[in-house]
Protein backbone atom coordinates (compact mmCIF):
# COMPACT_ATOMS: atom_id res chain seq x y z
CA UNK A 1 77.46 109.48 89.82
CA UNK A 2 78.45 111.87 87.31
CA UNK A 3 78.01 112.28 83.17
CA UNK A 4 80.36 112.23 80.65
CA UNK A 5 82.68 109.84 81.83
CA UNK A 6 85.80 108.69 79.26
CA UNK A 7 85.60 105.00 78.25
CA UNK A 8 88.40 102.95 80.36
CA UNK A 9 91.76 103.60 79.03
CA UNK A 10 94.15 100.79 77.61
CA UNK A 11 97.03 100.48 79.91
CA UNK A 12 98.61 98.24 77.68
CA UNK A 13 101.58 98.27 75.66
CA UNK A 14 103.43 101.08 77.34
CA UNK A 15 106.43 102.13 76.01
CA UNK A 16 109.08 103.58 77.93
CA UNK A 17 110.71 106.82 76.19
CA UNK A 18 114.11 107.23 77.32
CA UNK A 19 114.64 110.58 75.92
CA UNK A 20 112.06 112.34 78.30
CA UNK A 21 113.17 114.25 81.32
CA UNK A 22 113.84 112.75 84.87
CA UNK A 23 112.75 114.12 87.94
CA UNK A 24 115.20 113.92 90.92
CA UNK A 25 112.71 114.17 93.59
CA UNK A 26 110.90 110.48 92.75
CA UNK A 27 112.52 107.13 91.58
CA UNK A 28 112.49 106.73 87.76
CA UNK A 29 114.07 103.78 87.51
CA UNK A 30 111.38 101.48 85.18
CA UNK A 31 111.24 98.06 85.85
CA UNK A 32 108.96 94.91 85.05
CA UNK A 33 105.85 94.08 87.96
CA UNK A 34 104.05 90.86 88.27
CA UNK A 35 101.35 91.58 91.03
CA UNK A 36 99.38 89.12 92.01
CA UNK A 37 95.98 88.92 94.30
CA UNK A 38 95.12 85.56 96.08
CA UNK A 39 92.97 83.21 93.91
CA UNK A 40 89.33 83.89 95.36
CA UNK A 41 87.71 79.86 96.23
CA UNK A 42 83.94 79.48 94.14
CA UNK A 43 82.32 77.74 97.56
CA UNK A 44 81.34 81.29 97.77
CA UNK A 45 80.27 84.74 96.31
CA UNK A 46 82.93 87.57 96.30
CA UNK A 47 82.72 89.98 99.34
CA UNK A 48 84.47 93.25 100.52
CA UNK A 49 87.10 91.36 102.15
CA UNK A 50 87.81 89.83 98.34
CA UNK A 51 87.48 93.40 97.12
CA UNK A 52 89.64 94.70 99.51
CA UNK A 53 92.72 92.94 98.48
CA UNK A 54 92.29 93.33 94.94
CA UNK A 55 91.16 96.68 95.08
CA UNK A 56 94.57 97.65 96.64
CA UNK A 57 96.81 95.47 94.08
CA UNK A 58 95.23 97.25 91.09
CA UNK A 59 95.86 100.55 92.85
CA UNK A 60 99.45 99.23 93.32
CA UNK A 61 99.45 98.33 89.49
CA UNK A 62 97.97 101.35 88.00
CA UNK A 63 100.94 103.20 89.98
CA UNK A 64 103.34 101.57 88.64
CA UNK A 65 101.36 102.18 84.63
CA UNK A 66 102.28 105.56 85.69
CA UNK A 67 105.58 105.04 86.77
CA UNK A 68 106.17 103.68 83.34
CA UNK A 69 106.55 100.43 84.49
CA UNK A 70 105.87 96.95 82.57
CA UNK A 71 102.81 95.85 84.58
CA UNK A 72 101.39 92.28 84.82
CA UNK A 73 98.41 92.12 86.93
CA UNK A 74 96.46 88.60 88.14
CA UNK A 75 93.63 87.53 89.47
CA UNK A 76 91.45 84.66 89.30
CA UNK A 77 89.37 81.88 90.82
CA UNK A 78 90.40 78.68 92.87
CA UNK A 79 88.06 75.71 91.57
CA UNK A 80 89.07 72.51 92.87
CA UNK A 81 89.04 70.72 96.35
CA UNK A 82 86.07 69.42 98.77
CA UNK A 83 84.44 72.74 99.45
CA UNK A 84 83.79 73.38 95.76
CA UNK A 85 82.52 69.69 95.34
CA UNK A 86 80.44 69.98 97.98
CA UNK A 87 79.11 73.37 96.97
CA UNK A 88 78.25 72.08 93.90
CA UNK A 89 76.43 68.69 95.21
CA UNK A 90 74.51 71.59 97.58
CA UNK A 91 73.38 73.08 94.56
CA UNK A 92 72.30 70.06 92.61
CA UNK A 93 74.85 71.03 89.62
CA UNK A 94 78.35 69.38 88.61
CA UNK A 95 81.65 70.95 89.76
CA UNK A 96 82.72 72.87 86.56
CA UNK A 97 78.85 74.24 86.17
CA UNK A 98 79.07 75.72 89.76
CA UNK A 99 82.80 77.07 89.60
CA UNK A 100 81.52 78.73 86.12
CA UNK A 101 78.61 80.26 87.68
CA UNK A 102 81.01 81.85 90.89
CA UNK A 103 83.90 82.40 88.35
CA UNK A 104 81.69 84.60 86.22
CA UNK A 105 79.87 86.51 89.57
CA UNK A 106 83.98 87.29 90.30
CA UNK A 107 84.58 88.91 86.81
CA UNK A 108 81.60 90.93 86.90
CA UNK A 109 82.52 92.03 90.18
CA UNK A 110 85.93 92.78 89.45
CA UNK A 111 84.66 94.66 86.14
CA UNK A 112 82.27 96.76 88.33
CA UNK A 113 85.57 97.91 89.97
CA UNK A 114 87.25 98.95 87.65
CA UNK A 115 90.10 96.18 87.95
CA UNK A 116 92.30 96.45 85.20
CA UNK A 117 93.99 92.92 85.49
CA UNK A 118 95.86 91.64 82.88
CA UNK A 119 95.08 87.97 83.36
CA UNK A 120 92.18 86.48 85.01
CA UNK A 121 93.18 82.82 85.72
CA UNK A 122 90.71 79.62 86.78
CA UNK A 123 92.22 76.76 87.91
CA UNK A 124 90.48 74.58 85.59
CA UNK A 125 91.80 75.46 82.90
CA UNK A 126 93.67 73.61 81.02
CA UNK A 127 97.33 75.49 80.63
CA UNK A 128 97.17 75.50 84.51
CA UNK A 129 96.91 71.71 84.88
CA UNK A 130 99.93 71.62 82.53
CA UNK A 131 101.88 74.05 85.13
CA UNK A 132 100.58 71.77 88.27
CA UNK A 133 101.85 68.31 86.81
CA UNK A 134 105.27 70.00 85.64
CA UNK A 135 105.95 71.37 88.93
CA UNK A 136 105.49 67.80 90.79
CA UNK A 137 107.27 66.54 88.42
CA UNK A 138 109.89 68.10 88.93
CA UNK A 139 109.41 68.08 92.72
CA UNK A 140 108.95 64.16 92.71
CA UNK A 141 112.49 64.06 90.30
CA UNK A 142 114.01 66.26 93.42
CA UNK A 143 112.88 63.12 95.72
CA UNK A 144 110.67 65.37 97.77
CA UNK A 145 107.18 63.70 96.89
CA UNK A 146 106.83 60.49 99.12
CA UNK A 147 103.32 58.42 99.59
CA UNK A 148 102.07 57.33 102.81
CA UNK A 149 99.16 56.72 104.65
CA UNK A 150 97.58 59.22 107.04
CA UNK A 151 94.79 59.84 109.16
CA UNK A 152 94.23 62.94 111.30
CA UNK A 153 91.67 66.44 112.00
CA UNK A 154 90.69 67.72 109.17
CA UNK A 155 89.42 71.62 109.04
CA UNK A 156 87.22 71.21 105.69
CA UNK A 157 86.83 74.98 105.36
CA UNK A 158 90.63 75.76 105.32
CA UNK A 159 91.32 72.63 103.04
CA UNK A 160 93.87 71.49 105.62
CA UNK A 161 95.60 68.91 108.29
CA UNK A 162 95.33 70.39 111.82
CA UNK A 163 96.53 69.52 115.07
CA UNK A 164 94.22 69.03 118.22
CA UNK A 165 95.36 72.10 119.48
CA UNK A 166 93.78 74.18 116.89
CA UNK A 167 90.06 72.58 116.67
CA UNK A 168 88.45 74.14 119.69
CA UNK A 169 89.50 77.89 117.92
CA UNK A 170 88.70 76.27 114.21
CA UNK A 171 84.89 74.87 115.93
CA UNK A 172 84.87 78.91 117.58
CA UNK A 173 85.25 80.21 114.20
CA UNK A 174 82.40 77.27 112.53
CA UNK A 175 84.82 75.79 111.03
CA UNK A 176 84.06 72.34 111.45
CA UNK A 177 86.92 69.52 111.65
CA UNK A 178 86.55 65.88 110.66
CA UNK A 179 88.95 63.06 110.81
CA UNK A 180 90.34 61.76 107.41
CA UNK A 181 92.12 58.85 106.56
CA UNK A 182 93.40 57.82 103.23
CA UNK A 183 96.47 57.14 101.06
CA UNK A 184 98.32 60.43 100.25
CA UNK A 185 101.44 62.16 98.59
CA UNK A 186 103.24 64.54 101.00
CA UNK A 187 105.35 66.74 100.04
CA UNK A 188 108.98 67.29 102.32
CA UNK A 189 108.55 70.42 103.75
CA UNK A 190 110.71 69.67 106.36
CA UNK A 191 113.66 69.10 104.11
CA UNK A 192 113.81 72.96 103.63
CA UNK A 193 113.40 74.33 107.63
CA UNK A 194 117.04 75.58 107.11
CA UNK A 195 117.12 76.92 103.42
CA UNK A 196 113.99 78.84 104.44
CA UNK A 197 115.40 80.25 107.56
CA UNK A 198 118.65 81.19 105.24
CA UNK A 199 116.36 82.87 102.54
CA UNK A 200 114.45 85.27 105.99
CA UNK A 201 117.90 86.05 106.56
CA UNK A 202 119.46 87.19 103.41
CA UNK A 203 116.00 88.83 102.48
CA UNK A 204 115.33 91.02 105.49
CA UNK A 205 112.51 92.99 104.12
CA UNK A 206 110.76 90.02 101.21
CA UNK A 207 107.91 89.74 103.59
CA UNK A 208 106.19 93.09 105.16
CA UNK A 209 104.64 94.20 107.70
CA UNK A 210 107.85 93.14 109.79
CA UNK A 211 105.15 91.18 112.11
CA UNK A 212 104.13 89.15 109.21
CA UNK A 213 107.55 88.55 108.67
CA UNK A 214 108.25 87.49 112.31
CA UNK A 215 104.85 85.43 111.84
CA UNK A 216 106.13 83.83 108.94
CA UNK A 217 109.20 83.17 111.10
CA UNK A 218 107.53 81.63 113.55
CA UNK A 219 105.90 78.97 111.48
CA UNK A 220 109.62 77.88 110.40
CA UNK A 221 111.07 77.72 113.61
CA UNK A 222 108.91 75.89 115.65
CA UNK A 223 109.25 72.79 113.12
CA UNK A 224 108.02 72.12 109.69
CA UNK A 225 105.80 69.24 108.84
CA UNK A 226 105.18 67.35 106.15
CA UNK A 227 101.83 68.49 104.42
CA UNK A 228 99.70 66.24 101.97
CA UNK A 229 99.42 67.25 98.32
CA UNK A 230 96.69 64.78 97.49
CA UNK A 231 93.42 63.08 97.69
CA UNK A 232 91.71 59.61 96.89
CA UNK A 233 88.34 60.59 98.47
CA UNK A 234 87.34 63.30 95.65
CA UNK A 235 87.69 63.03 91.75
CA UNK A 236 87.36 67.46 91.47
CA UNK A 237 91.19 68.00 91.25
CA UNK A 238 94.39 68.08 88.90
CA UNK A 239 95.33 64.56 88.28
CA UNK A 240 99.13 63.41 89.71
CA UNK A 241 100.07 62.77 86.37
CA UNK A 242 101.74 59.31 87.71
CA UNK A 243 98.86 58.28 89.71
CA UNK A 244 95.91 59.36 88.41
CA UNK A 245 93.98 57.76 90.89
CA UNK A 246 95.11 60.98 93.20
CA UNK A 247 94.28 64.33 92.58
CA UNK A 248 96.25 67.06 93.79
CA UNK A 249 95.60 68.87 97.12
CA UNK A 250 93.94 72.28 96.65
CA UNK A 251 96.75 74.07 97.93
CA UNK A 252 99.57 72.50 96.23
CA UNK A 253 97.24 73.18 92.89
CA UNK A 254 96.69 76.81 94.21
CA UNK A 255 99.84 78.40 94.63
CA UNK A 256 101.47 77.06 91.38
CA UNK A 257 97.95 78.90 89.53
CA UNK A 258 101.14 82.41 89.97
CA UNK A 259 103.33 79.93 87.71
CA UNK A 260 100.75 79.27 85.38
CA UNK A 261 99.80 82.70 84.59
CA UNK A 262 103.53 84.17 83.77
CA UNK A 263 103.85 80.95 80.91
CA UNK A 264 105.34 78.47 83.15
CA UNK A 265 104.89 75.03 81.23
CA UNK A 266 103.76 76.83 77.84
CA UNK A 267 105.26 80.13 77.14
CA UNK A 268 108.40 80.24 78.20
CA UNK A 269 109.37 83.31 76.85
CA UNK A 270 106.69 84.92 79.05
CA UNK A 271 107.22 83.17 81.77
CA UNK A 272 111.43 84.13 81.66
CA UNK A 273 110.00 87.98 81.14
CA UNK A 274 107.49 87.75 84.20
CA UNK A 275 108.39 85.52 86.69
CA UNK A 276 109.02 86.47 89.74
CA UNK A 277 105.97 87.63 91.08
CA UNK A 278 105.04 89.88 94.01
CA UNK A 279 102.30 88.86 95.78
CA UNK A 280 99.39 90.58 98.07
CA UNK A 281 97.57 88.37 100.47
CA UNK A 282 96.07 88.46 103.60
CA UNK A 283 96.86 86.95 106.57
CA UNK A 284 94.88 84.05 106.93
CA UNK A 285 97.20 82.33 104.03
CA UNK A 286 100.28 83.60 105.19
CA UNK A 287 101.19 80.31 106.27
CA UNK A 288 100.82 78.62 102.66
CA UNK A 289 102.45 81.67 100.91
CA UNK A 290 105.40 82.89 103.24
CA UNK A 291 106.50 79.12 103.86
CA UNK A 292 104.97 76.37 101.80
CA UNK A 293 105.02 78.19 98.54
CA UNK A 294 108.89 79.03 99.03
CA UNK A 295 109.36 75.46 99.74
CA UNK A 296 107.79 74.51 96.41
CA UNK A 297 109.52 76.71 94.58
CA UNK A 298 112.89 75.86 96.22
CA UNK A 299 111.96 72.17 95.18
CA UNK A 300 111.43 72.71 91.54
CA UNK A 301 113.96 74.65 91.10
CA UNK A 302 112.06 78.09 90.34
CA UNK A 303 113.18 81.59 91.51
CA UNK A 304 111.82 82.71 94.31
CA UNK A 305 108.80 85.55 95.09
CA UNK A 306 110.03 89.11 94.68
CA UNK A 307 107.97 89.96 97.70
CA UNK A 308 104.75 89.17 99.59
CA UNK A 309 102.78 92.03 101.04
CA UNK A 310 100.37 90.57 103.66
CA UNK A 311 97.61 92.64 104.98
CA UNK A 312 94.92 91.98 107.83
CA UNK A 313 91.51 91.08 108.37
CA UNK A 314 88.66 93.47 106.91
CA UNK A 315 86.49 93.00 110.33
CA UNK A 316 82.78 93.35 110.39
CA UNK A 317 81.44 93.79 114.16
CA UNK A 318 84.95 92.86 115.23
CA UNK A 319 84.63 89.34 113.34
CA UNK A 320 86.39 88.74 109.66
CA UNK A 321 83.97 88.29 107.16
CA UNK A 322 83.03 84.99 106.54
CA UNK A 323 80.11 82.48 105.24
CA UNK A 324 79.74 80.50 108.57
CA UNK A 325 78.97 84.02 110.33
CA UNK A 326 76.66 84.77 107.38
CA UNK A 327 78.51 88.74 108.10
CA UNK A 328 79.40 88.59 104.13
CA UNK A 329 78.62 92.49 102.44
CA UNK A 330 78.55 92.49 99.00
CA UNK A 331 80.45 95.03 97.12
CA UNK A 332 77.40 96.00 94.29
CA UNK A 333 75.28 97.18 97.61
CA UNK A 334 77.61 99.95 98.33
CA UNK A 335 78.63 100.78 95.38
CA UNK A 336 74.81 101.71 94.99
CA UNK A 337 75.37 103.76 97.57
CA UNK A 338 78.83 105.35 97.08
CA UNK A 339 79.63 105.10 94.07
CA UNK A 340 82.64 102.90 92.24
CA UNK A 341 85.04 105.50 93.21
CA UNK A 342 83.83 106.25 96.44
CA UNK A 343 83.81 102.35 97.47
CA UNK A 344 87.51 102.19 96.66
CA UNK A 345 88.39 105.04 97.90
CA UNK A 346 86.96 103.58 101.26
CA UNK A 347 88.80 100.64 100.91
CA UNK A 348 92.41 102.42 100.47
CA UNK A 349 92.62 105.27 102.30
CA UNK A 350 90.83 103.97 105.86
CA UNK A 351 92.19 100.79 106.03
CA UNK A 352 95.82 100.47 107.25
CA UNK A 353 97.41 97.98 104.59
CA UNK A 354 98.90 95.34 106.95
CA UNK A 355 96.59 95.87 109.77
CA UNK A 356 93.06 94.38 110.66
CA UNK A 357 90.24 97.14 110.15
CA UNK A 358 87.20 97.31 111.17
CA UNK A 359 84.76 97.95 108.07
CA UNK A 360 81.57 100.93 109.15
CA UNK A 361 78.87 101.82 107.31
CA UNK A 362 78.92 105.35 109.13
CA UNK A 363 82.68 105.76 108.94
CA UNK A 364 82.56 105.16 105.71
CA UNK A 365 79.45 108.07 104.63
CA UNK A 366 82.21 109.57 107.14
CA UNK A 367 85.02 109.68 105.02
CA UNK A 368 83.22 110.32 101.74
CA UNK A 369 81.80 113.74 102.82
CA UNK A 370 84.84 114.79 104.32
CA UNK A 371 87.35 113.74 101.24
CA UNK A 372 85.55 113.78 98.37
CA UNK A 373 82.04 115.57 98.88
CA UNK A 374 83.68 118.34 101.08
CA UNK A 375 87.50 118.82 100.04
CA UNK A 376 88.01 117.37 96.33
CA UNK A 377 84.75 117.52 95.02
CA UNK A 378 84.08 121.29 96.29
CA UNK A 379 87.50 122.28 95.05
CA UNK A 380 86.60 121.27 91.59
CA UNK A 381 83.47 122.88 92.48
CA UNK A 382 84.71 126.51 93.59
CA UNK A 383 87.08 126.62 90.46
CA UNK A 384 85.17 125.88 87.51
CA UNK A 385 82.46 128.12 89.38
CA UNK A 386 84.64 131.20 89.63
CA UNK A 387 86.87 130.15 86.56
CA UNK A 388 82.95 130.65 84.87
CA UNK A 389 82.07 134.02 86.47
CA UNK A 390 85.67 135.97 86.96
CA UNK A 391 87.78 134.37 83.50
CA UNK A 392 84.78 134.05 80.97
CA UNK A 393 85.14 130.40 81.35
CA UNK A 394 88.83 130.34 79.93
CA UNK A 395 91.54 128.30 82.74
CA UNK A 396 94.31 130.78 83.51
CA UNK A 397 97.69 129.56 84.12
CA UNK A 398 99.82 128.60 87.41
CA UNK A 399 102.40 131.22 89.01
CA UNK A 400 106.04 129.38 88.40
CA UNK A 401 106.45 130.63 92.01
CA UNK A 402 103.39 129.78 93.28
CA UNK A 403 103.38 128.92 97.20
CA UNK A 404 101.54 125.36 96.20
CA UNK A 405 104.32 124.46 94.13
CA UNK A 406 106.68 123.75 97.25
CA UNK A 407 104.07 121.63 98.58
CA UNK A 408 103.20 119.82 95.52
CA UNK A 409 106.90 118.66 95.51
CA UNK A 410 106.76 117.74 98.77
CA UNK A 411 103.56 115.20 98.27
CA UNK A 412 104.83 114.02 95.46
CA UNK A 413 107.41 112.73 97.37
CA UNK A 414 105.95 111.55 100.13
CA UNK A 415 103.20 109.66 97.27
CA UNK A 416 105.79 108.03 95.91
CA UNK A 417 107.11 106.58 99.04
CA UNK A 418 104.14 105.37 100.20
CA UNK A 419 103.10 103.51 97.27
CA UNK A 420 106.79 101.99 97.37
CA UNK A 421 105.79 100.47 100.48
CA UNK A 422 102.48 99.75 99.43
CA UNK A 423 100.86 102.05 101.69
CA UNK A 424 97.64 103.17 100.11
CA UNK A 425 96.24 105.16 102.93
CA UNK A 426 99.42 107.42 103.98
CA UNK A 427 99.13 107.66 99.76
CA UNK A 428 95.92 109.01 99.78
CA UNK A 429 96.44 111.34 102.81
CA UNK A 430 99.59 113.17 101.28
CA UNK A 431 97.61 113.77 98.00
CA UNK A 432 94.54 114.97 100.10
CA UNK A 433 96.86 117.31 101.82
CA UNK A 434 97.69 118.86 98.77
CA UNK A 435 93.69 119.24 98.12
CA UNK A 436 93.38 120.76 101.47
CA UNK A 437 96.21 123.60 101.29
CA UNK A 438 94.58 124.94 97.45
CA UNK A 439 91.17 125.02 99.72
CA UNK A 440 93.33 127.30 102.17
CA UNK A 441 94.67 129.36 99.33
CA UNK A 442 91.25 129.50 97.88
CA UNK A 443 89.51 130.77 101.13
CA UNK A 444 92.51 133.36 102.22
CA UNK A 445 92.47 134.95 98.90
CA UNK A 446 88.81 134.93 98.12
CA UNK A 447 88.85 135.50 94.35
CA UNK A 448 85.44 135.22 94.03
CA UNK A 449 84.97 138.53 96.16
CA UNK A 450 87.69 139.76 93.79
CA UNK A 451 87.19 141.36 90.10
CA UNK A 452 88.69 139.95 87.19
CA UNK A 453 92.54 140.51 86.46
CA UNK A 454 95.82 139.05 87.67
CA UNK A 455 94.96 138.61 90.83
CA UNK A 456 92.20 136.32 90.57
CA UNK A 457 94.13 134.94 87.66
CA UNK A 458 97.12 133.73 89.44
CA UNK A 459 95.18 132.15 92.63
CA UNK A 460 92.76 130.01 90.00
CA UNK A 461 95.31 129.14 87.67
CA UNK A 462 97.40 127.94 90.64
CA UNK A 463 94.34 126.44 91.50
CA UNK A 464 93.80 124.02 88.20
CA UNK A 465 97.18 122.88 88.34
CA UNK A 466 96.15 121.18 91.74
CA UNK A 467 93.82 119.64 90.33
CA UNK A 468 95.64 118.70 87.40
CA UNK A 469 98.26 117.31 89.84
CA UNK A 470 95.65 115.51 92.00
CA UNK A 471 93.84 113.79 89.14
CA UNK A 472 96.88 112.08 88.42
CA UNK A 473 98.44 111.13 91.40
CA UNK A 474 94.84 109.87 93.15
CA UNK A 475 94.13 108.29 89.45
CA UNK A 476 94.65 104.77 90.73
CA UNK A 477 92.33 105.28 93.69
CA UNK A 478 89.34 107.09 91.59
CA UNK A 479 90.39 106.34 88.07
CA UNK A 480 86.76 107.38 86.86
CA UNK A 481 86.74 110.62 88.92
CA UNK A 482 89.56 111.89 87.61
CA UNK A 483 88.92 111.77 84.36
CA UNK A 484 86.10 113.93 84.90
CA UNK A 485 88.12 116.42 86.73
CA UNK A 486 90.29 116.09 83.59
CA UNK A 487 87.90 116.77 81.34
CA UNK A 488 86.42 119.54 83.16
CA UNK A 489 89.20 121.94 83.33
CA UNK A 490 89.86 121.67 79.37
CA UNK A 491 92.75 118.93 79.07
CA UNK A 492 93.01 116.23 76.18
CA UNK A 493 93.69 112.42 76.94
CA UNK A 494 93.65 111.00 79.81
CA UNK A 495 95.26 111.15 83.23
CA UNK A 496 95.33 107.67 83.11
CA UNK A 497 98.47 108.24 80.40
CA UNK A 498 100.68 110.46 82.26
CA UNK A 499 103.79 109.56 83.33
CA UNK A 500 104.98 110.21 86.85
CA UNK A 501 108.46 111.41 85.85
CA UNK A 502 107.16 113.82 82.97
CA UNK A 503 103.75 115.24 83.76
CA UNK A 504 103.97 116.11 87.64
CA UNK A 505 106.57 119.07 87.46
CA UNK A 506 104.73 122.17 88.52
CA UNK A 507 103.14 124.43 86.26
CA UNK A 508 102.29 122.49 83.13
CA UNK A 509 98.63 123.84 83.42
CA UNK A 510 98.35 125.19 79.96
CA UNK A 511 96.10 128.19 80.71
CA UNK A 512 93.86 129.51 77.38
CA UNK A 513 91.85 126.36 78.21
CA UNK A 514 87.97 126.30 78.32
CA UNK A 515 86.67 124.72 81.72
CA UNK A 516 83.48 123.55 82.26
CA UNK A 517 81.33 123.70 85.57
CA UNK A 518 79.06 120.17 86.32
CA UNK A 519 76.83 119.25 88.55
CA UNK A 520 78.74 117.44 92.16
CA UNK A 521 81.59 115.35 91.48
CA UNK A 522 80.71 113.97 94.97
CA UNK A 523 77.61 114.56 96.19
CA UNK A 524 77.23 114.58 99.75
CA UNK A 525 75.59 111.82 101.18
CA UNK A 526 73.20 111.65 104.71
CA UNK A 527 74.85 110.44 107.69
């Protein structure tokens, strides 16, 4: 969208310096985050609902690379079970050749995003099958691994038991439910109905929204099941290491893949600096997460999540995305259209973490015009322009008592706070307010009707520290955006390296900087 962007920036290896300045108004307090995303399944192609949850945990990590935290950020693929199998036979290849081929499409989407995870994890692999068979293990040496023989519904698409009561919603949804019977290994989920409901209680806020929490709640109380963590009928799967004529049940496999990427089973070192994790999910495997994960855990004896951040459905014509519905949107097709930048900034600031949203093609030209094509983009615009005409090109500085420096305090507070409770949007709006107020300034004082001198000076200098400001605190929304802001107004480096406590006290604008003008940052697409 625009030239002359700067390469991606490492963001690891960051060292915390003790001896720099703390700010009081923001927490400084530098500690060690394992994010997660979901595993994404290969039976399909990734989507915007895929790209919505990831796009918002590596927002989530990059603020916490500023914060000058340790950051450990995963994502990966989920390769075993019946839908993959079946996927594959569709497709006339073997398992591992189709989870490759939908592994790989994941990366590349991911790396068209600008994800900058730490760990991209397939199930397949090797070091992960060493995690799986350590954690029954140790769950069978706990005497909570029994066999049996079952038949009931089966929903194939959710890899899962159900009960009658669900199929008519599941067969709404084209889902389709079979009956299965066969020889399996359950795991004793109901042995932990009370330690669960004990570990709600002591940890009031681990889950969040509060009605995911209540949700989560709900699952507990009305009576835990057993739930099968194996399979005879398919060969695609993690052997039980002491009956290898069973391979373990997708989700049982799944939710260990968090273990597997922090060392469990061969690192421990990493896995005693990493683990816990906190994950980001949506709602649809709240169930698995919020109560048969802790239950696994609990089992093996492993420390619990830090937290689990569950968001809602990304809906398309008031229906979640899915491959049944065939209402799948690809995230390359609008980033043709918007941009990398303007795609994610989409995907945080209109949709409500926590809530459903509905996904528009017109809300979301909408929101680019307004934000970026109208507010940021023309701010960077009208600066550089008048910087050009009124300073000879050279940035002046910011006023120390500048009426924008009250109000940059004031979002970077509010910033701060939202990202704490992972609230992208309310993130974005507070640093777009900031944008908004300079355009006031700009358009009361009118320094391009003005001739050069102090004046025009002070209003333009106050100016590029607003956007000095705002390309670091929207940085993990439009990481390649601000860089070109960056660049423009005559800084070194990157915003990408700042440091929340150091480099957002008013006024560190240089001045005596030259500042370029470009063409559009943003420019302003057609309704």
């Amino acid at each position: 969208m625009f030239a002359h962007l700067l390469s991606r920036v490492s963001t690891q290896n960051r060292i915390y310096r003790p001896d720099l300045r703390s700010r009081r108004d923001i927490l400084t307090t530098v500690t060690r985050q394992f994010l997660t995303t979901p595993i994404y399944y290969v039976n399909d192609v990734p989507h915007i609902g895929h790209a919505y949850t990831t796009v918002n945990t590596d927002a989530l990590a990059r603020w916490h690379r500023l914060k000058g935290d340790e950051v450990r950020f995963m994502t990966g693929t989920d390769e075993y079970g019946l839908k993959v199998q079946r996927s594959a036979e569709e497709n006339n290849v073997d398992p591992q050749t189709w989870a490759d081929q939908v592994s790989q499409r994941y990366v590349d989407v991911w790396d068209l995003l600008d994800i900058s995870y730490d760990d991209f994890i397939r199930t397949s692999e090797p070091r992960h099958h060493t995690a799986v068979q350590r954690v029954l293990e140790a769950c069978r040496a706990n005497g909570d691994i029994e066999l049996r023989s079952y038949e009931g519904l089966y929903s194939v698409a959710d890899e899962a038991y159900v009960s009658e009561a669900e199929v008519a919603e599941l067969e709404r949804l084209g889902r389709p439910v079979i009956t299965m019977r066969e020889d399996n290994y359950f795991f004793l989920l109901s042995k932990y109905e009370d330690r669960l409901l004990e570990w709600y209680e002591a940890n009031p806020t681990l889950v969040q929204p509060d009605s995911k929490r209540n949700e989560a709640l709900g699952f507990i109380k009305q009576g835990l099941k057993d739930f099968s963590i194996s399979r005879t009928s398919l060969d695609w799967g993690v052997p039980i290491p002491w009956d290898e004529d069973h391979v373990t049940y997708v989700w049982f496999d799944a939710l260990i893949n968090y273990l597997t990427s922090s060392g469990y089973g061969t690192d421990e070192a990493e896995f005693a600096k990493w683990w816990p994790a906190r994950h980001l999910l949506g709602k649809d495997i709240l169930r698995f997460h919020c109560v048969f994960w802790p239950a696994m855990l609990m089992s093996a004896g492993l420390e619990l999540p830090k937290s689990l951040n569950v968001h809602g459905y990304l809906l398309v014509g008031g229906e979640k995305m899915s491959k049944t519905r065939l209402n799948h949107i690809a995230p390359a097709d609008l980033v043709e259209d918007f941009g990398v930048d303007g795609f994610r900034y989409h995907l945080l600031r209109d949709q409500n973490f926590g809530s459903d949203g509905e996904f528009s093609y017109e809300a979301m030209v909408s929101r680019f015009n307004s934000d970026l094509a109208n507010n940021l983009g023309n701010l960077l615009s009208r600066v550089t322009t008048v910087v050009a005409k009124k300073c000879d090109g050279v940035g002046p500085a910011p006023r120390p008592d500048s009426p924008l420096a009250s109000v940059a305090g004031e979002v970077l507070a509010e910033v701060n706070d939202a990202w704490e409770r992972v609230a992208p949007a309310d993130a974005m709006k507070a640093t777009w307010r900031l944008v908004r107020e300079t355009n006031s300034l700009l358009e009361d004082a009118e320094p391009w009707k003005l001739e050069p001198g102090p004046e025009v000076d002070a209003v333009l200098g106050d100016a590029l520290e607003v956007l000095r400001l705002v390309a670091i605190l929207a940085s993990p929304a439009i990481p390649n955006a601000v860089q070109e802001i960056w660049r423009r107004i005559g800084l070194d480096g990157s915003p990408l390296d700042r440091r929340i406590d150091v480099d957002t006290s008013w006024g560190q604008y240089p001045g005596g900087l030259t500042v370029e003008k470009g063409s559009p940052l943003f420019p302003r697409l057609k309704p």
